[in-house]
Protein backbone atom coordinates (compact mmCIF):
# COMPACT_ATOMS: atom_id res chain seq x y z
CA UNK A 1 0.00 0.00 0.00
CA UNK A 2 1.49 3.17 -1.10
CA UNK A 3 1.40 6.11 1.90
CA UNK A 4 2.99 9.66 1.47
CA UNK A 5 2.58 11.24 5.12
CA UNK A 6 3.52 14.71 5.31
CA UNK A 7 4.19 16.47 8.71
CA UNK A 8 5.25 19.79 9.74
CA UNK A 9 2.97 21.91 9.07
CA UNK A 10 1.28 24.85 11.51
CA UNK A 11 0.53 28.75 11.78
CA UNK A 12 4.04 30.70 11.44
CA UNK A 13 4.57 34.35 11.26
CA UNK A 14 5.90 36.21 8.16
CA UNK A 15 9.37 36.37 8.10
CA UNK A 16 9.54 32.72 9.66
CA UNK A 17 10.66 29.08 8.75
CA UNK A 18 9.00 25.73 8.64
CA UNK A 19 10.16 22.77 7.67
CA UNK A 20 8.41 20.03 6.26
CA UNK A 21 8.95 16.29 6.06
CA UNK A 22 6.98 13.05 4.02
CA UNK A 23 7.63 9.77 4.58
CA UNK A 24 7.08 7.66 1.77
CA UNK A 25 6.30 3.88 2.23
CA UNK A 26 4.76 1.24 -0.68
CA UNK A 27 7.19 2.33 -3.16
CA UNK A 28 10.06 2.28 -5.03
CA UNK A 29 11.83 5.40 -3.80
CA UNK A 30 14.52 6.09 -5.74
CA UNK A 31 12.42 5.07 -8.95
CA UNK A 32 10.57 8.57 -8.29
CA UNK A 33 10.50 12.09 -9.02
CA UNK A 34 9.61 13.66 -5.41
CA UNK A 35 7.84 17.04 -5.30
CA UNK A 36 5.85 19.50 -3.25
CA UNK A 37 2.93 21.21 -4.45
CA UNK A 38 0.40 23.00 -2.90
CA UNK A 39 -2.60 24.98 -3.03
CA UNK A 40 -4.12 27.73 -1.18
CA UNK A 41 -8.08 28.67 -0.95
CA UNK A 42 -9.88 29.19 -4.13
CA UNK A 43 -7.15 28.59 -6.37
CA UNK A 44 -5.41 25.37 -8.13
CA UNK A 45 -2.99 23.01 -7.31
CA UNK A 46 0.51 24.44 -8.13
CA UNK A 47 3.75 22.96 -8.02
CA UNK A 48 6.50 24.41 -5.33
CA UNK A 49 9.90 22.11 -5.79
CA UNK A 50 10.54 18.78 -7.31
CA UNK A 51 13.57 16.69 -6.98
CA UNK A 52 14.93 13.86 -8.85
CA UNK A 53 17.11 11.02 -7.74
CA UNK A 54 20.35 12.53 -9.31
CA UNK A 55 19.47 15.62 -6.41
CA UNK A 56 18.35 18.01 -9.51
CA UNK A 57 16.05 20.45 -8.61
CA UNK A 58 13.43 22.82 -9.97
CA UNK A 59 11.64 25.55 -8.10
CA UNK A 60 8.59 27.75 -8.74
CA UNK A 61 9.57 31.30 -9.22
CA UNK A 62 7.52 32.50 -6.48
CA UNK A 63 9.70 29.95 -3.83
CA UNK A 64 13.06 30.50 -5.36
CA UNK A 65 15.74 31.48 -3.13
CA UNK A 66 13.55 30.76 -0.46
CA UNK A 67 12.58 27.49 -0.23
CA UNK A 68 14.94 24.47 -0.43
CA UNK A 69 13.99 20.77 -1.10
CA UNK A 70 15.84 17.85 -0.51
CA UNK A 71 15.63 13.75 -0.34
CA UNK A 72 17.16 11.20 1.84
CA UNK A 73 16.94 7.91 -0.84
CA UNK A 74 18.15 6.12 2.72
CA UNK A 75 15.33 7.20 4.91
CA UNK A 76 12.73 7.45 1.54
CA UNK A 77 11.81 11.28 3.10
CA UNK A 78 11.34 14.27 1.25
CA UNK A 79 11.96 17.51 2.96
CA UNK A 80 10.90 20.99 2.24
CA UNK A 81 12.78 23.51 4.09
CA UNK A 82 10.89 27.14 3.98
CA UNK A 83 12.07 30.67 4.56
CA UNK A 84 11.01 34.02 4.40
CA UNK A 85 7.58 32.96 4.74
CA UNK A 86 4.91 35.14 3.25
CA UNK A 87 0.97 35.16 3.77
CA UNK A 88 1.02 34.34 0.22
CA UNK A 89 2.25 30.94 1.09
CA UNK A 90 -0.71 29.64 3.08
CA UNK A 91 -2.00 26.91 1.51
CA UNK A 92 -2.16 23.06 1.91
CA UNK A 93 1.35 21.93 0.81
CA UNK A 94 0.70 18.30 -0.72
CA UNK A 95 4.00 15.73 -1.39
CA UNK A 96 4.09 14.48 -4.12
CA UNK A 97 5.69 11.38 -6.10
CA UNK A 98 6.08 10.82 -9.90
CA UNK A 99 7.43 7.81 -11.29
CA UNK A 100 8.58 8.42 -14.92
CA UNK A 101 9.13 4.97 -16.18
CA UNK A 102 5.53 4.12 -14.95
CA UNK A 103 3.58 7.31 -15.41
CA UNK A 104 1.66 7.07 -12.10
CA UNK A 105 1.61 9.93 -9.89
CA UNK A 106 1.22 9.18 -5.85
CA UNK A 107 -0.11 12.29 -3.37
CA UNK A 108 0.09 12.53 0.59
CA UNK A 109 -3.08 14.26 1.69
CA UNK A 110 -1.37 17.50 2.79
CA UNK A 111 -0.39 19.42 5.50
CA UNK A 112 -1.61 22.95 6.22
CA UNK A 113 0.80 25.94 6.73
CA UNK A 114 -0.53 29.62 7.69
CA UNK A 115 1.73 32.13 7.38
CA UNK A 116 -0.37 35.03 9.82
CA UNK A 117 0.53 37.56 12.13
């Protein structure tokens, strides 16, 4: 049974950090493209970060230089480290994983993150 649990969500000021973890279980890790999307109230899913098993990255415009994902193949965790958090960056932050060879796309039902004074 495939699970992606995310965890770390919670209310934060702006200015702060959060960092977020998933914990993948049910499939073949390293076989995936891991990302974090999310999406706030009354508008679509959007993608944040992916990361492939080489450690290449891509980044939405809106996170770059702010936000920094990373993998631990060992440990089959994704991490999302956040900075500089904005208001604009509440939303439910979803993990993703994307296995190429396959097609099949896996989600974790998301964590929330409210970035309020």
């Amino acid at each position: 049974q495939v699970q992606l649990a995310e965890s770390g969500g919670g209310l934060v000021q702006p200015g702060g950090s959060l960092r977020l973890s998933c914990a993948a279980s049910g499939i073949i890790f390293r076989a995936n493209v891991m990302g974090w999307y999310r999406q706030a109230p009354g508008k679509e899913r959007e993608l944040v970060a992916t990361i492939k098993n080489s450690g290449t990255t891509n980044y939405a415009g809106s996170v770059k230089g702010r936000f920094t994902i990373s993998r631990d193949n060992d440990k089959n965790a994704v991490f999302l480290e956040m900075n500089s958090l904005k208001t604009e960056d509440t939303a439910v932050y979803y993990c993703n994983g994307n296995n190429p060879y396959s097609g099949v796309n896996y989600w974790g039902k998301g964590t929330l993150v409210t970035v309020s004074s």
